[in-house]
N, C-alpha and C. Protein backbone atom coordinates (compact mmCIF):
# COMPACT_ATOMS: atom_id res chain seq x y z
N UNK A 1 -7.78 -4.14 14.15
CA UNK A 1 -7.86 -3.88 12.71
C UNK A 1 -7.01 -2.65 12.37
N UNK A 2 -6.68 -2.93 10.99
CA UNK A 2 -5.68 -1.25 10.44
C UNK A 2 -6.52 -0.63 9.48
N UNK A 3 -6.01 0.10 9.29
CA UNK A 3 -6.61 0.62 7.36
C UNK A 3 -5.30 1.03 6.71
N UNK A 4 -4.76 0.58 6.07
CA UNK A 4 -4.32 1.15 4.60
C UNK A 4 -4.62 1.69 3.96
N UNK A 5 -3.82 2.99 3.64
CA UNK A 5 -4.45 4.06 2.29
C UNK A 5 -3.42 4.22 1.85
N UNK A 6 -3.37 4.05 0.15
CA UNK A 6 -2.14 4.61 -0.83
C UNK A 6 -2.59 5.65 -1.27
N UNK A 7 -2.20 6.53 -1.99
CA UNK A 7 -2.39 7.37 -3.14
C UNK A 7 -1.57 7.30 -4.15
N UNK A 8 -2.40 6.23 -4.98
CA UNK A 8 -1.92 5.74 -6.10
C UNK A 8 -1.25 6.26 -7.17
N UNK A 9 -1.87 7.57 -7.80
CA UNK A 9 -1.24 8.21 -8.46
C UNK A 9 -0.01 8.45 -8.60
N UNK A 10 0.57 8.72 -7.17
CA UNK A 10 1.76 9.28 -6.91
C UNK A 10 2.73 8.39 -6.95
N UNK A 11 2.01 7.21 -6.86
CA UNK A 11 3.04 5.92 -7.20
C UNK A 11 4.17 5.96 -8.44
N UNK A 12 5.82 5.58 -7.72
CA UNK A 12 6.59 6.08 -8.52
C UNK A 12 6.64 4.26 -9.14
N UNK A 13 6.00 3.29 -8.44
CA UNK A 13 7.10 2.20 -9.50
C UNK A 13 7.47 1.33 -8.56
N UNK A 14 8.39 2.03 -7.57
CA UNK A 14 10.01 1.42 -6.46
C UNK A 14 9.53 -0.10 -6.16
N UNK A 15 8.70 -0.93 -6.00
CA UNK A 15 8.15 -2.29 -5.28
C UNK A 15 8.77 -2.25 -4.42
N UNK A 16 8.55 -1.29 -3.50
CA UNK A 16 10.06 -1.23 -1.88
C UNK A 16 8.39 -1.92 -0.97
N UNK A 17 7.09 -1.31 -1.20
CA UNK A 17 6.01 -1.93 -0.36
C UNK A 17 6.07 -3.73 -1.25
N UNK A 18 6.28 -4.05 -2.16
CA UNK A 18 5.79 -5.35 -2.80
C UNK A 18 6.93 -5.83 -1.92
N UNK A 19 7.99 -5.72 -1.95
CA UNK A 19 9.04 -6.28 -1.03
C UNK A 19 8.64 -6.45 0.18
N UNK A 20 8.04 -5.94 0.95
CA UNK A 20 7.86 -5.40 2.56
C UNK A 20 6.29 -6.67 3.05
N UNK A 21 5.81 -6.50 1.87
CA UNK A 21 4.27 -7.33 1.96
C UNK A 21 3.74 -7.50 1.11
N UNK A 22 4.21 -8.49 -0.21
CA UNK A 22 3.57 -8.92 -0.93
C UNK A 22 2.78 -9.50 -1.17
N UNK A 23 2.21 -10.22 0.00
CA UNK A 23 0.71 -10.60 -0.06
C UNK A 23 -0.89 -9.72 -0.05
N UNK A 24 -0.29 -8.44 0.06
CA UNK A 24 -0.73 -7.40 -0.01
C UNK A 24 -0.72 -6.09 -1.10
N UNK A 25 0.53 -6.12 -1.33
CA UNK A 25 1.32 -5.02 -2.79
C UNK A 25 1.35 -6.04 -4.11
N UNK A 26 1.01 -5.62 -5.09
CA UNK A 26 1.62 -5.74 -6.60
C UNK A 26 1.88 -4.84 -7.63
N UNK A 27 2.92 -5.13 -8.02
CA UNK A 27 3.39 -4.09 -9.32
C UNK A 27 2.19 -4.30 -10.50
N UNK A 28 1.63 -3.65 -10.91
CA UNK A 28 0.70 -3.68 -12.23
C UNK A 28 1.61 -3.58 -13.08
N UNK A 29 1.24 -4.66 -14.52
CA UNK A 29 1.90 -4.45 -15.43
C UNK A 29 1.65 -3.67 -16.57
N UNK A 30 0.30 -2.92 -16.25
CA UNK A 30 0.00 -1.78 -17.30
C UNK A 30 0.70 -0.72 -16.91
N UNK A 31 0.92 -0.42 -15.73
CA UNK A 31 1.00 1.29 -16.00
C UNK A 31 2.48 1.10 -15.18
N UNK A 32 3.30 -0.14 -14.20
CA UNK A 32 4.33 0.13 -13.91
C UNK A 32 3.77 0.77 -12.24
N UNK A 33 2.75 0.91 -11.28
CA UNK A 33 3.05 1.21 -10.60
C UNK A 33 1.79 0.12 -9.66
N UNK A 34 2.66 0.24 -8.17
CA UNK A 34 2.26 -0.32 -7.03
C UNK A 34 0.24 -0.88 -6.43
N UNK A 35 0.27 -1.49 -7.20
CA UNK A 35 -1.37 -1.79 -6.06
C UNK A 35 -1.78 -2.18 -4.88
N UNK A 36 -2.71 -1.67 -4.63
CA UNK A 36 -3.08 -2.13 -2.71
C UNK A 36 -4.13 -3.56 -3.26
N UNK A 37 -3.66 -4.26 -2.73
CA UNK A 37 -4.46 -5.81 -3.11
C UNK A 37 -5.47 -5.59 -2.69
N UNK A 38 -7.04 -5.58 -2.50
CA UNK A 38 -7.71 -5.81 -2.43
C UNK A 38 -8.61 -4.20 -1.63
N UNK A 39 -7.89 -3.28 -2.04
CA UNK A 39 -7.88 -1.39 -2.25
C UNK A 39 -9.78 -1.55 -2.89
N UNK A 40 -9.73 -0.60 -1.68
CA UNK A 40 -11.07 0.05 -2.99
C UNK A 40 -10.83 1.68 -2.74
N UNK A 41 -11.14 2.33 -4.30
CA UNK A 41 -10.55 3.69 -4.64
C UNK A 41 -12.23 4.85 -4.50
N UNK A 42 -11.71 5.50 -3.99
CA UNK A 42 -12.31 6.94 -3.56
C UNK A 42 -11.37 8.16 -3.55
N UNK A 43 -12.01 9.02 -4.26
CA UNK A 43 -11.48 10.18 -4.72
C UNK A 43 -9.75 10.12 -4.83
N UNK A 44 -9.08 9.31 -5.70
CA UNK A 44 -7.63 8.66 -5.60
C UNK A 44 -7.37 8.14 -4.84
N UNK A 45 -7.65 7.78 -3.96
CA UNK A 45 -7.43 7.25 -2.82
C UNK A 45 -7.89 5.72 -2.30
N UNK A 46 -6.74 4.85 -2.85
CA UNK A 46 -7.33 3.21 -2.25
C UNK A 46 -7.05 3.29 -0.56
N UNK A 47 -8.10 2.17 -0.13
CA UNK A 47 -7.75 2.17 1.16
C UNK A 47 -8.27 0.63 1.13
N UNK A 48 -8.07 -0.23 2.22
CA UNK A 48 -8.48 -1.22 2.95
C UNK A 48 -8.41 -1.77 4.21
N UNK A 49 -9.21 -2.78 4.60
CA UNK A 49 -9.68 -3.05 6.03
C UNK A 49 -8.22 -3.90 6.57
N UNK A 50 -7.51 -4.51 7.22
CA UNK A 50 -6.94 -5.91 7.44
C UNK A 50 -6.75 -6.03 8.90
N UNK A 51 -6.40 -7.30 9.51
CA UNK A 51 -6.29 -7.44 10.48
C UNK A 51 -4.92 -7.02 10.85
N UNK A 52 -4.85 -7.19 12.46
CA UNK A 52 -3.14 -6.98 13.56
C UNK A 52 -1.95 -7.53 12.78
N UNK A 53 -2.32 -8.46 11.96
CA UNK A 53 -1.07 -9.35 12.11
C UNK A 53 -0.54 -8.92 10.72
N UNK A 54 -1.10 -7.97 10.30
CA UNK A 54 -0.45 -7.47 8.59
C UNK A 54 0.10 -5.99 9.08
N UNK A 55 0.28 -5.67 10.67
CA UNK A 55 0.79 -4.47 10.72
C UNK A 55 1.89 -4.36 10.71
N UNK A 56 2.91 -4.94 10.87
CA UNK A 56 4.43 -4.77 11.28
C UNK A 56 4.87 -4.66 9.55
N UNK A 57 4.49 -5.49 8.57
CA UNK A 57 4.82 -5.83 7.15
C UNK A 57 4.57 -4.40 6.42
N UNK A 58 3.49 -4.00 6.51
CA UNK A 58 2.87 -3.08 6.15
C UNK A 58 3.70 -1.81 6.78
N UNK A 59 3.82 -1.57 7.79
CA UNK A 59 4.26 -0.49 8.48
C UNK A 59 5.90 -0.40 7.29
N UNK A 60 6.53 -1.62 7.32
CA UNK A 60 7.89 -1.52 6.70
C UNK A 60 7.29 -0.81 5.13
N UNK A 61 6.43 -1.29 4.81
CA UNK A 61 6.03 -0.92 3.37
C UNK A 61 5.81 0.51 3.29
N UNK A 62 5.21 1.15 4.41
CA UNK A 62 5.24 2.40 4.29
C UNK A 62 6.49 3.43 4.68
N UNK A 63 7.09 3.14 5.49
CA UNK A 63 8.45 3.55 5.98
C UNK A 63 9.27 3.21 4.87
N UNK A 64 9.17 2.39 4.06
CA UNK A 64 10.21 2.35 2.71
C UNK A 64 9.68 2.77 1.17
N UNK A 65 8.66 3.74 1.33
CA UNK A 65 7.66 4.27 -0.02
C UNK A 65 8.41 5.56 0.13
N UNK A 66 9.19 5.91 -0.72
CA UNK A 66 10.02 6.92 -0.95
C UNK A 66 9.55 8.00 -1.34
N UNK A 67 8.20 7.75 -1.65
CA UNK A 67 6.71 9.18 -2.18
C UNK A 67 6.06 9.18 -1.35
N UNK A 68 6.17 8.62 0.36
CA UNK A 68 5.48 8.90 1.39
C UNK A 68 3.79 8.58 0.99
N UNK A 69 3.58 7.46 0.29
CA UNK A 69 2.18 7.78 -0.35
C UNK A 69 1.01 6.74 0.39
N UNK A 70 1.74 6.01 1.28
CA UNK A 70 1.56 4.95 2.20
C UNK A 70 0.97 5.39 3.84
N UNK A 71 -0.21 5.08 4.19
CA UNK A 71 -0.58 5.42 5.32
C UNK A 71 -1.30 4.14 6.05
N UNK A 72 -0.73 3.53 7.50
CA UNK A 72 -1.42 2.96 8.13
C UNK A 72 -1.98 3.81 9.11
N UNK A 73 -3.11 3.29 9.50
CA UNK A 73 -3.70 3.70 10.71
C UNK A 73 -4.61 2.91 11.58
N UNK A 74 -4.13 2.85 12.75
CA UNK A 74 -4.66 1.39 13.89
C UNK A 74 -6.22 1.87 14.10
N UNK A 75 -7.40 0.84 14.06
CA UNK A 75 -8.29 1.15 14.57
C UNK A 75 -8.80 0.62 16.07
């Protein structure tokens, strides 16, 4: 399993993660910036559970978030 954490706020916009793993990322069309699909938010901070096989996609999504706002971490 991984966890994903954005910090949304800081979200500039780029869809460089919607590119990388869109079955996972979407651009919101209210405010113009990046969502963690299925994120639940604590103190700014979305995070979520997913399995092995969303790590390599994800990893690109964070390595190409130009606000560094992207964190995997293997459990």
């Amino acid at each position: 399993m991984i966890r994903i954490i954005q910090q949304r706020i800081k979200c500039i916009g780029c869809n460089a993660c919607v590119e990388a793993a869109d079955y996972r990322w979407r651009l919101s069309t209210k405010d113009g910036k990046c969502t963690l699909v299925g994120g639940i938010e604590k103190r700014g901070f979305y995070s979520v559970m997913v399995h092995d096989h969303e790590l390599e996609d994800n990893l690109k999504a964070a390595q190409n978030c130009p606000v560094n706002i992207i964190k995997i971490h293997e459990i």
